[in-house]
N, C-alpha and C. Protein backbone atom coordinates (compact mmCIF):
# COMPACT_ATOMS: atom_id res chain seq x y z
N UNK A 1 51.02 50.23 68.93
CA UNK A 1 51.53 49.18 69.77
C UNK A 1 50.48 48.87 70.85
N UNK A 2 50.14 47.75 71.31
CA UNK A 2 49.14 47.14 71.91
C UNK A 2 50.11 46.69 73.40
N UNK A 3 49.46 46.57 74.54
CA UNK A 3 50.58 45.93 75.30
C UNK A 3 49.30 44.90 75.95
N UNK A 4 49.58 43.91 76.58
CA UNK A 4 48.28 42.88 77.20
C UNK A 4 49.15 42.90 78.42
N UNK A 5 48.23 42.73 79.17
CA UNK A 5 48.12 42.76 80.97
C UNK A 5 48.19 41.21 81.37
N UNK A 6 48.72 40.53 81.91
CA UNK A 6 49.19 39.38 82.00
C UNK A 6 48.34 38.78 82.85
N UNK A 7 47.43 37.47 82.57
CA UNK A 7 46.21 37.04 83.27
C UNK A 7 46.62 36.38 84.37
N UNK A 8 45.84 37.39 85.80
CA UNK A 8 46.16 37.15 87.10
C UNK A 8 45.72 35.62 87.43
N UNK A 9 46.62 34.64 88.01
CA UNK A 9 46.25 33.52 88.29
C UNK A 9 45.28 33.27 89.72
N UNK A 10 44.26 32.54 89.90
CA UNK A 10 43.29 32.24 90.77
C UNK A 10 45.02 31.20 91.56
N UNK A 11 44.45 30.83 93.37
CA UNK A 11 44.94 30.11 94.10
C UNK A 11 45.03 28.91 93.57
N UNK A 12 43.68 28.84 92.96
CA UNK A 12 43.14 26.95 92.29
C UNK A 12 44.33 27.22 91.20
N UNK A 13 44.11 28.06 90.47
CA UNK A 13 45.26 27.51 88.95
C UNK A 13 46.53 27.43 89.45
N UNK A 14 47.25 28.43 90.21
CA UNK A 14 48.51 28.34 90.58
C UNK A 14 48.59 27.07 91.29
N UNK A 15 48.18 26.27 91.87
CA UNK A 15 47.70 24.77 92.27
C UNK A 15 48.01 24.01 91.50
N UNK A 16 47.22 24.37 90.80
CA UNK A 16 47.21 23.20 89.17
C UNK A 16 48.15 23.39 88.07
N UNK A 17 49.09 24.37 88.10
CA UNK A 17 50.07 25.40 87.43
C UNK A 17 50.83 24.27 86.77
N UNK A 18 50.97 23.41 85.39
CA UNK A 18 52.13 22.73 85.38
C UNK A 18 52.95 23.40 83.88
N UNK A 19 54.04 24.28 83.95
CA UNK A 19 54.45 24.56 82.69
C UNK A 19 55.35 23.57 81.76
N UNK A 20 55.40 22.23 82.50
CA UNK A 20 56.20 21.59 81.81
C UNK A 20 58.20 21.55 82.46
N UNK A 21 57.94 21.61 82.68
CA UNK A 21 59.52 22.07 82.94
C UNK A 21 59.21 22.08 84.67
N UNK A 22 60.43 22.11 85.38
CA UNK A 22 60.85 21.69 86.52
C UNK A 22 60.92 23.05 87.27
N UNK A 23 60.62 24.02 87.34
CA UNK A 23 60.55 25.70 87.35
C UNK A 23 59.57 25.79 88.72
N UNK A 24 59.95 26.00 89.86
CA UNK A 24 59.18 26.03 91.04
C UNK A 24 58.65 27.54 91.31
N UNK A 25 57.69 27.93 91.38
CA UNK A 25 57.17 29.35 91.30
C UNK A 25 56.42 29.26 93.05
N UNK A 26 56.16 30.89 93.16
CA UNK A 26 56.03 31.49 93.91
C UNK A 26 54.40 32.57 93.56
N UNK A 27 53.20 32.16 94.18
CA UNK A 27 52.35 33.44 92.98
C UNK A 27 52.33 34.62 94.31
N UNK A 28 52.57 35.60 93.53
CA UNK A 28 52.21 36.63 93.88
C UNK A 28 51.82 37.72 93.71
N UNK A 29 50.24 38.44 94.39
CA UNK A 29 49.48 39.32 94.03
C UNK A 29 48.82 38.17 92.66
N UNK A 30 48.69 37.05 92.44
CA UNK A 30 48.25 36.59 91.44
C UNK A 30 49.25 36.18 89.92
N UNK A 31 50.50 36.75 90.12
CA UNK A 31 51.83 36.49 89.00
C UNK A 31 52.01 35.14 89.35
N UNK A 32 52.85 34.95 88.15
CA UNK A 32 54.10 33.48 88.75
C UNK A 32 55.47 34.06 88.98
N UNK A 33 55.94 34.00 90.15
CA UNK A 33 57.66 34.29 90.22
C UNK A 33 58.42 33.32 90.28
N UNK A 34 59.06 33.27 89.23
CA UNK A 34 59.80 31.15 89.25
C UNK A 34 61.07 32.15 90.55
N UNK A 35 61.50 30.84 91.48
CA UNK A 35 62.71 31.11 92.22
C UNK A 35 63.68 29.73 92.03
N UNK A 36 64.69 30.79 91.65
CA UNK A 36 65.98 29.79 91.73
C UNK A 36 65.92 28.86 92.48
N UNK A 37 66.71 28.06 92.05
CA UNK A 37 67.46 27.00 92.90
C UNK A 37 67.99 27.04 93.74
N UNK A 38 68.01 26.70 95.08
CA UNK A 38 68.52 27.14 96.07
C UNK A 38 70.63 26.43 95.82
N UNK A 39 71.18 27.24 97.01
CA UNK A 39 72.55 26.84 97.20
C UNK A 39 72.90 25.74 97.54
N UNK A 40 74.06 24.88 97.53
CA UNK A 40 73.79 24.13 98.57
C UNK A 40 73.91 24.17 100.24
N UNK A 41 74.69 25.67 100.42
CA UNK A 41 74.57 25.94 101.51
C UNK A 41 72.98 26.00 102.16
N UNK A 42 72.36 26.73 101.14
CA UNK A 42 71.13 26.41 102.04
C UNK A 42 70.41 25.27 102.00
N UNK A 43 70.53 24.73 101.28
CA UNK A 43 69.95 23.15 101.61
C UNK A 43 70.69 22.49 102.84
N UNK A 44 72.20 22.77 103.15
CA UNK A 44 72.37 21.87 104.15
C UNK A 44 72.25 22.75 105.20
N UNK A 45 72.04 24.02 105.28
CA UNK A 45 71.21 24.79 106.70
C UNK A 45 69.90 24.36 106.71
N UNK A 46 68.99 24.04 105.51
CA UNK A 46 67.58 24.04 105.87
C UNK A 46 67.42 22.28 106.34
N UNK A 47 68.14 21.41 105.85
CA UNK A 47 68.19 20.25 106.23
C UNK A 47 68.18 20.12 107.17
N UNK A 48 69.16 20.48 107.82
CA UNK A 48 69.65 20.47 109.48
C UNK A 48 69.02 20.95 110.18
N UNK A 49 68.26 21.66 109.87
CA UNK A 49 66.94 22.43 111.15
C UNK A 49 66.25 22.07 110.57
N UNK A 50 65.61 21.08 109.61
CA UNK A 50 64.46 20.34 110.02
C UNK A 50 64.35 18.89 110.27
N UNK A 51 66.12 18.45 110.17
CA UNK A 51 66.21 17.15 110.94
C UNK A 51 66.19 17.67 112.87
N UNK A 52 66.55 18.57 113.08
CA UNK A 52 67.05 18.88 114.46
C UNK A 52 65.31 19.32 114.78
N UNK A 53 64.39 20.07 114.46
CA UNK A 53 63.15 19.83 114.66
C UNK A 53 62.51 18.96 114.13
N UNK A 54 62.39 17.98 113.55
CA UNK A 54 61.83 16.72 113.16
C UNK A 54 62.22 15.55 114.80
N UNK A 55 63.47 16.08 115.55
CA UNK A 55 63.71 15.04 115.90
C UNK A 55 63.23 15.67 117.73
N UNK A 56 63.24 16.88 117.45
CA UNK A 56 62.18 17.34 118.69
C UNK A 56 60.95 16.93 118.51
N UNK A 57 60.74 17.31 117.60
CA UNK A 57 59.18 16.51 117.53
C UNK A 57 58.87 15.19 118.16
N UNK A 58 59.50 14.31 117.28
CA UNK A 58 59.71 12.67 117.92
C UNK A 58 59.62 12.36 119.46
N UNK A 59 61.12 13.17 120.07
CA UNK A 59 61.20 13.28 120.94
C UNK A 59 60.27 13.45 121.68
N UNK A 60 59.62 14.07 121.97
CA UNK A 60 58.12 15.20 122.46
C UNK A 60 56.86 14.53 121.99
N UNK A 61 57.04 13.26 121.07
CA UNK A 61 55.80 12.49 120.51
C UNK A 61 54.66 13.90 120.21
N UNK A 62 54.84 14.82 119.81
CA UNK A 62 53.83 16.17 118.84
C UNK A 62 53.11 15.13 117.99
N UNK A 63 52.13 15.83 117.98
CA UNK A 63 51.18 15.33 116.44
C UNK A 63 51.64 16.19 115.39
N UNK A 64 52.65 16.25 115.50
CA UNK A 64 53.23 17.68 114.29
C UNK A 64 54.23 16.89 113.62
N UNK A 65 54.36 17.61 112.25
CA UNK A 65 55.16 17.71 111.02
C UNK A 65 56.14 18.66 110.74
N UNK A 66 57.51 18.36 110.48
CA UNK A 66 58.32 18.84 109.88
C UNK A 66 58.35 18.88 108.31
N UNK A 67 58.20 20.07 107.55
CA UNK A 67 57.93 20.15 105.98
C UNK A 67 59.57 20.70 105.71
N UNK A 68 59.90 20.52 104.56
CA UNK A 68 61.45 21.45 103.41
C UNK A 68 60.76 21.71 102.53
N UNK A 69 60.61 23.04 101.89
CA UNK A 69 60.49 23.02 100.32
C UNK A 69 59.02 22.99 100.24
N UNK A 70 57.75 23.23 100.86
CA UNK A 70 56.63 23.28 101.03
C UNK A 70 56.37 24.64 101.23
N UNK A 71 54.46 24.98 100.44
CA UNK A 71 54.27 25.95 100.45
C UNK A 71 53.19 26.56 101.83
N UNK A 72 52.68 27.93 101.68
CA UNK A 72 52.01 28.09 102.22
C UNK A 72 51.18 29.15 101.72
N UNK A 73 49.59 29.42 101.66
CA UNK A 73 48.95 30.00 101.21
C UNK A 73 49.06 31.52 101.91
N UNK A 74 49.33 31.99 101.58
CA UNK A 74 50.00 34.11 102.56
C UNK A 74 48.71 34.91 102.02
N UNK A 75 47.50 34.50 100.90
CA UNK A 75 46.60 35.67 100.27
C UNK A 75 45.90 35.08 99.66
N UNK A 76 44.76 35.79 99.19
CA UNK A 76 43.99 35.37 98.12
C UNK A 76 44.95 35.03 96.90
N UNK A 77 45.16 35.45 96.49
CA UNK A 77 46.44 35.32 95.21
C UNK A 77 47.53 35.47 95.13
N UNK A 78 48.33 34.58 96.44
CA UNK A 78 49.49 34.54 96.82
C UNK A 78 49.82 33.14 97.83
N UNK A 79 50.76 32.74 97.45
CA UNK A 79 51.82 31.82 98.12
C UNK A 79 53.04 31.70 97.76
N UNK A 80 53.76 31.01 99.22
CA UNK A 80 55.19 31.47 99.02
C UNK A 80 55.86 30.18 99.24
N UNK A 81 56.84 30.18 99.03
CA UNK A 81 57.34 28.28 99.18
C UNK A 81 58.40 29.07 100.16
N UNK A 82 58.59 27.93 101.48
CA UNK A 82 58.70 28.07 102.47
C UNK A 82 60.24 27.36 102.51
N UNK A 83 61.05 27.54 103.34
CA UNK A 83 62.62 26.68 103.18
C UNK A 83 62.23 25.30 104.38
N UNK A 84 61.47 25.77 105.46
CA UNK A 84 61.13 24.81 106.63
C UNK A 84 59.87 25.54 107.29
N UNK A 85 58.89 24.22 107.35
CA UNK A 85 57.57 24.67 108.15
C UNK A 85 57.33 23.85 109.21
N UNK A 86 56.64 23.64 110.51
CA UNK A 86 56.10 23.24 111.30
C UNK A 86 54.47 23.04 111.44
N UNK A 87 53.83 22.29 110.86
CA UNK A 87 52.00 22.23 111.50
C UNK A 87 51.71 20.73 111.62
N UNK A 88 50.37 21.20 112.06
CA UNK A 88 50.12 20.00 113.00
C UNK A 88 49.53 19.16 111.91
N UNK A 89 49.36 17.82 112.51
CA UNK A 89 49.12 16.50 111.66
C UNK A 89 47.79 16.49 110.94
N UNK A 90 46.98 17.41 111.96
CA UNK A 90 45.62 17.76 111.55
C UNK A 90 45.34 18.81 110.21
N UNK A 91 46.56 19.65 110.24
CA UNK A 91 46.30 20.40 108.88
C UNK A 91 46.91 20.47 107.38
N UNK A 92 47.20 18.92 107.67
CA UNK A 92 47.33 18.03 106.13
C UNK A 92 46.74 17.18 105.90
N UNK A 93 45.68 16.87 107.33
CA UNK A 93 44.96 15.65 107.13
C UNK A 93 43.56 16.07 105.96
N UNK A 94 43.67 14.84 105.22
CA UNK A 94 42.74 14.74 104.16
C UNK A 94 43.32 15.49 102.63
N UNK A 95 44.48 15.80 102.63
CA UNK A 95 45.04 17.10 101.82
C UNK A 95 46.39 15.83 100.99
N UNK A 96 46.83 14.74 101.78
CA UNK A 96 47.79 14.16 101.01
C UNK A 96 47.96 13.95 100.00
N UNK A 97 47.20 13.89 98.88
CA UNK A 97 47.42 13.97 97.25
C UNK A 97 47.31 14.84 96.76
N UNK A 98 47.56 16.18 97.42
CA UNK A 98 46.92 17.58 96.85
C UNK A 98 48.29 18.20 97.02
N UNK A 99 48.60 19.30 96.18
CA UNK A 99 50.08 19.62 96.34
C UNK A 99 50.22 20.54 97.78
N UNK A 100 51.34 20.31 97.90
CA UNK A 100 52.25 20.42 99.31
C UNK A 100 52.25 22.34 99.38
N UNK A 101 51.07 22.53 99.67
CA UNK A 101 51.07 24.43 100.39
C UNK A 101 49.73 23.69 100.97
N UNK A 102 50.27 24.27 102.28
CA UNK A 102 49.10 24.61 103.57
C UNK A 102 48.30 25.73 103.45
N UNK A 103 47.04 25.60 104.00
CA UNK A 103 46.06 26.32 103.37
C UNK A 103 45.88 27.16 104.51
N UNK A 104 46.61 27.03 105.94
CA UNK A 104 46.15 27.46 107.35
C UNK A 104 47.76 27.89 107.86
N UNK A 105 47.73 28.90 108.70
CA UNK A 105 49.19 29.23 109.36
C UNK A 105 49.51 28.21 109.89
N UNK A 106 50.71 27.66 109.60
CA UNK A 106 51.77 26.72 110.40
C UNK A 106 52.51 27.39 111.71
N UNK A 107 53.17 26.46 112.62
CA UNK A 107 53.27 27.01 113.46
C UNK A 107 54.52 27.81 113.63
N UNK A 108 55.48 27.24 112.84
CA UNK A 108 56.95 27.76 112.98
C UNK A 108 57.43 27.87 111.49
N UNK A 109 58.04 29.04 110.42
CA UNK A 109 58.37 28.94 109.17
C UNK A 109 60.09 29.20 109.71
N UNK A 110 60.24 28.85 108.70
CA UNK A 110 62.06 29.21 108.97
C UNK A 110 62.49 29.48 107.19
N UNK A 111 62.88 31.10 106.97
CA UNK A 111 63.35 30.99 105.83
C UNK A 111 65.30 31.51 106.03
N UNK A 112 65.91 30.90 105.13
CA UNK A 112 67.22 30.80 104.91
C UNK A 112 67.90 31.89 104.00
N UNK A 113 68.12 33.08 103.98
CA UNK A 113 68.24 33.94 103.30
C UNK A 113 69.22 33.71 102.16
N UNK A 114 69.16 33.69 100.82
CA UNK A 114 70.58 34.03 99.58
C UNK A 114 70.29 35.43 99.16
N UNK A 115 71.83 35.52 98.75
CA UNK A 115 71.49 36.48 97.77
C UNK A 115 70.39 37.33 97.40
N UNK A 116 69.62 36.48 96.56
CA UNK A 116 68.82 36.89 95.93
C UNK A 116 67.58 37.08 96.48
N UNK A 117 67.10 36.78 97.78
CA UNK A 117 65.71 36.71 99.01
C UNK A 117 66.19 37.43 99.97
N UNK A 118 67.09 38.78 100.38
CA UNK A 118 66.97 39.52 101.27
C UNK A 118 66.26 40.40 101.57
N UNK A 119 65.55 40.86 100.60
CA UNK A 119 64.35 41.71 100.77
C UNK A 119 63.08 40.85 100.98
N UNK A 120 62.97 39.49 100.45
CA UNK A 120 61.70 38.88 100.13
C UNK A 120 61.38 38.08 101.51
N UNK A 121 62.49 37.79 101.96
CA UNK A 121 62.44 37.24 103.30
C UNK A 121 62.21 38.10 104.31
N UNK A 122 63.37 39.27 104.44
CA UNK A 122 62.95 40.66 105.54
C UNK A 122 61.57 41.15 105.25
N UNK A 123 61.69 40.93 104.56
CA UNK A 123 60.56 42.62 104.27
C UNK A 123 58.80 41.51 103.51
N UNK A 124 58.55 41.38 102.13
CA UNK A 124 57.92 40.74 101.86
C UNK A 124 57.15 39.64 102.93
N UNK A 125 57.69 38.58 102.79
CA UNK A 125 57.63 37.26 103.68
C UNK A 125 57.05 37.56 105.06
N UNK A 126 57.68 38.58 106.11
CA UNK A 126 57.61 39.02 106.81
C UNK A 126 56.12 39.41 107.11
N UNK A 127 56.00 40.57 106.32
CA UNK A 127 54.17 40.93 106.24
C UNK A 127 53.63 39.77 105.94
N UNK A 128 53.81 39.01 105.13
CA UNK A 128 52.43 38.53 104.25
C UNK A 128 52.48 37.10 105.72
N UNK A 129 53.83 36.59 106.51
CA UNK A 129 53.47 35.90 107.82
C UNK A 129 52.69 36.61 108.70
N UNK A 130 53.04 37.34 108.79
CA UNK A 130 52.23 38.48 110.03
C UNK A 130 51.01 38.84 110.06
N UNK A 131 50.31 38.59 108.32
CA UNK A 131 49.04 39.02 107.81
C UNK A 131 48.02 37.55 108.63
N UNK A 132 48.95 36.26 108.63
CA UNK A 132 48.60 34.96 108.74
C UNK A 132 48.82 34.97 110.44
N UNK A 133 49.44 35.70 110.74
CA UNK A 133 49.19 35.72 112.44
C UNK A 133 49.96 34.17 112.86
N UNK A 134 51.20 33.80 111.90
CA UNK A 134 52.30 32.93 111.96
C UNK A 134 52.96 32.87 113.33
N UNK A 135 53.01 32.15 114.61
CA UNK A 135 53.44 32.23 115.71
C UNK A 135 54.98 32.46 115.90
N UNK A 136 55.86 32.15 115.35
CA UNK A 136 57.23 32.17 114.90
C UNK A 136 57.77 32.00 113.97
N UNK A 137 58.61 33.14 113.31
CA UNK A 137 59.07 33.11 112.32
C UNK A 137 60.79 33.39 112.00
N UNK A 138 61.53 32.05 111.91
CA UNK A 138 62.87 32.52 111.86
C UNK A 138 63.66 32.95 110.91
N UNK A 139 64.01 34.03 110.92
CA UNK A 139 64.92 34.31 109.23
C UNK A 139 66.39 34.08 109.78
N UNK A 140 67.11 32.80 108.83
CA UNK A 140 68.25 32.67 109.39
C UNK A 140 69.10 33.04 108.06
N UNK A 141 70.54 34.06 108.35
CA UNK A 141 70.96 34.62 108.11
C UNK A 141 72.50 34.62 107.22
N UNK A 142 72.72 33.62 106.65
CA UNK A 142 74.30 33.13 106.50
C UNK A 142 75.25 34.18 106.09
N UNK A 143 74.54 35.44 105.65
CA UNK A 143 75.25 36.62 104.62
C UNK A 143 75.37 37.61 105.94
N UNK A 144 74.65 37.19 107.17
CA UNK A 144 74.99 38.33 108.20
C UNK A 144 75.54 37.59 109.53
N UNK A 145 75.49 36.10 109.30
CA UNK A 145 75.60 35.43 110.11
C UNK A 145 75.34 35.77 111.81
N UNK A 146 73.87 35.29 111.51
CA UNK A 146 72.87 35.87 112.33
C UNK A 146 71.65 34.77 112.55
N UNK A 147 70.58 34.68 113.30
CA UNK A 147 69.13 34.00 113.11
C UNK A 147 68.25 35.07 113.90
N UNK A 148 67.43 35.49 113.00
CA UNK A 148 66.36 36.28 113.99
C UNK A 148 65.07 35.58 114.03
N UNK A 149 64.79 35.96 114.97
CA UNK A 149 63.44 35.02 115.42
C UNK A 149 62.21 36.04 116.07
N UNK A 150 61.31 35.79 114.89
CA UNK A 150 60.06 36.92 115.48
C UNK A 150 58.48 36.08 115.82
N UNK A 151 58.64 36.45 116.59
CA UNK A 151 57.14 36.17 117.45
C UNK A 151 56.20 36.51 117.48
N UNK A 152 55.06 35.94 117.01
CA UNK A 152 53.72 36.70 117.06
C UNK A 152 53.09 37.40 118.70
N UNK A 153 53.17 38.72 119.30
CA UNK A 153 52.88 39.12 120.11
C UNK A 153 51.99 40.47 119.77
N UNK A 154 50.38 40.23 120.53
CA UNK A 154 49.67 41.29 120.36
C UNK A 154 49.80 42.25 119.27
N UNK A 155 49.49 41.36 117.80
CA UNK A 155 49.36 41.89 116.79
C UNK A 155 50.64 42.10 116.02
N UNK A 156 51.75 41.83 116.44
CA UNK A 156 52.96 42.34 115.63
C UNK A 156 54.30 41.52 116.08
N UNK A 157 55.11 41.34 115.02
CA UNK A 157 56.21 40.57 115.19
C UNK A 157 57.15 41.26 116.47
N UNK A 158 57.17 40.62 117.62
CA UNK A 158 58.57 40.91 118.16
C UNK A 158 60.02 40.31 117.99
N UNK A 159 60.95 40.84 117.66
CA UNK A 159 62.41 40.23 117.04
C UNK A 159 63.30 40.09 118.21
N UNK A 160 63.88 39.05 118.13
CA UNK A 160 65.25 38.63 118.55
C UNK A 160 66.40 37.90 117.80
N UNK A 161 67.26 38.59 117.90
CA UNK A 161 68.69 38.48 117.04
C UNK A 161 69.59 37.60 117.57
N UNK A 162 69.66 36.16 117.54
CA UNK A 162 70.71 35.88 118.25
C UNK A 162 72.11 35.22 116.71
N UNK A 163 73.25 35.45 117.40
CA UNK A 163 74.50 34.98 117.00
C UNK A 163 75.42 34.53 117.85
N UNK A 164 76.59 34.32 117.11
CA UNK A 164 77.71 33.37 117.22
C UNK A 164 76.79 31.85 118.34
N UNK A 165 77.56 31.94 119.82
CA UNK A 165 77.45 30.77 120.40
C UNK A 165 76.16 31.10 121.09
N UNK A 166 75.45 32.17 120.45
CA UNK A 166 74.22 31.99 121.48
C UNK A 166 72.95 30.85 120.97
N UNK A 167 72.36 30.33 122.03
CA UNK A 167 71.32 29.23 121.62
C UNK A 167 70.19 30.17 121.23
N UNK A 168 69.68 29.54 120.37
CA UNK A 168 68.40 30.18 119.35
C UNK A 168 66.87 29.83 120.36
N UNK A 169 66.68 30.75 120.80
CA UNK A 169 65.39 30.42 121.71
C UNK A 169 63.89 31.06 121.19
N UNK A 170 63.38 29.43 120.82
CA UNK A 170 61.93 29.21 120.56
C UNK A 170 61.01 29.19 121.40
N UNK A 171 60.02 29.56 121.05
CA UNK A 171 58.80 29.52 122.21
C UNK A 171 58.22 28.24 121.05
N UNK A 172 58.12 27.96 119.81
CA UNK A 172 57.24 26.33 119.96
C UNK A 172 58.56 25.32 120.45
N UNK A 173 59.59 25.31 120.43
CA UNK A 173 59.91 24.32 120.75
C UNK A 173 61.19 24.90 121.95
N UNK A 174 60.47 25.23 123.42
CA UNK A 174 61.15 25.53 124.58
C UNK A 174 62.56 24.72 124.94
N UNK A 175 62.46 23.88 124.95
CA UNK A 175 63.58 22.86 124.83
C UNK A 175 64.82 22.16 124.11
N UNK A 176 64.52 23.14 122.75
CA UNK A 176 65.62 22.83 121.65
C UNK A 176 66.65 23.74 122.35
N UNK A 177 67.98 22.73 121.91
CA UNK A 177 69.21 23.36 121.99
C UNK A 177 70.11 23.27 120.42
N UNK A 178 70.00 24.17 120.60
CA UNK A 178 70.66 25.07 118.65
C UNK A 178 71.29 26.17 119.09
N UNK A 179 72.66 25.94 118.39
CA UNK A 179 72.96 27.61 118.34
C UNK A 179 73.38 27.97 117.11
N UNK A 180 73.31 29.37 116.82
CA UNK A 180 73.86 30.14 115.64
C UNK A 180 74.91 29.69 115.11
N UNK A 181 75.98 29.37 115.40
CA UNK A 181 77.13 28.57 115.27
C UNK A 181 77.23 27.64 114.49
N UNK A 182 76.16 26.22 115.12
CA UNK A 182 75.52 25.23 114.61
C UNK A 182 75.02 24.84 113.62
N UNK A 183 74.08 26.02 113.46
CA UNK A 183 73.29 26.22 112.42
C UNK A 183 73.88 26.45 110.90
N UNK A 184 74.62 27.73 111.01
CA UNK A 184 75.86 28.34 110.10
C UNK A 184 77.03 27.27 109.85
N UNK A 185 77.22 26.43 111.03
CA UNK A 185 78.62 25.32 110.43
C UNK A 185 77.69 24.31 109.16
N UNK A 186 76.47 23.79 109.61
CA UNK A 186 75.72 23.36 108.93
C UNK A 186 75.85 23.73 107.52
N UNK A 187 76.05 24.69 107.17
CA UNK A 187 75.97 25.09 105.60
C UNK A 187 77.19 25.30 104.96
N UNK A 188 78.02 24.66 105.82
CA UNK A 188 79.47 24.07 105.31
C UNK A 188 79.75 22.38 105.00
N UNK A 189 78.46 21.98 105.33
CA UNK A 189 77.97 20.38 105.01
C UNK A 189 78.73 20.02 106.30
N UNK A 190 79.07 20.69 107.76
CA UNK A 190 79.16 19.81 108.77
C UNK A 190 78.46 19.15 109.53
């Protein structure tokens, strides 16, 4: 019996990756990891926090972008598709016909935990942001009904846990008013 070692994909091919089929992957360490389809709960949590930061933005006239469903480069032979990103206007500029993963840390990721991403979001995701020196990173929580929010400080994520009616406090965007509450009714399509 023979077994073959499965040919590690370069950044460029996973780029260029098309299997035909509608199958959204994830590479990592150089694999393809197709990931489900999200819920619709989390689509209407991830919606809602990036209409509610899309519209800080505005507000605040930022040269920044609100992304859904966009990737980001975490390694040499790794990227991760992101639920909501934040970067600036400058680090898509020239990149618009090229598929949608940022090649540079964004400023704010926000992933939405199911089921099936509680480890990949805690734990995984976590490092491979931290490796990127990611300024804020929110893992919001619907299965613990929770949002934690970690901060890039002197080398290492510092965490804050907020729930129920407490407001979710960002350092990129000082001025948003969100709370846990909000966020979580959100993924009841309110």
């Amino acid at each position: 019996m023979t077994f073959t070692t499965p040919k590690l994909l370069s950044f460029e091919e996973y780029l260029a990756y098309d299997d035909g089929t509608d199958t959204r992957y994830e590479l990592v360490n150089g694999q393809l990891e197709p990931r489900n389809l999200p819920t619709f709960r989390h689509l209407f949590i991830s919606t809602h926090i990036e209409q509610r930061l899309d519209a800080e933005i505005k507000r605040l006239s930022l040269p920044w972008v609100c992304l859904r469903e966009a990737g980001v480069r975490t390694g040499w032979r790794k990227s991760r598709l992101t639920d909501v990103y934040v970067l600036t206007a400058d680090q898509i500029a020239g990149m618009l016909d090229r598929s949608a993963v940022c090649q540079t840390s964004p400023l704010l990721v926000v992933e939405v935990v199911s089921p099936d991403s509680v480890k990949r979001d805690y734990r995984y995701k976590r490092s491979e942001y931290a490796a990127l020196e990611i300024p804020e990173y929110w893992i919001v929580d619907p299965l613990e009904s929770k949002v934690s929010v970690l901060l890039w400080n002197d080398r290492l994520y510092e965490e804050t846990v907020f729930v129920g009616s407490q407001a979710i406090e960002s350092r990129t965007f000082p001025e948003l008013r969100l709370t846990v509450e909000q966020v979580l009714a959100a993924g009841n399509g309110e």
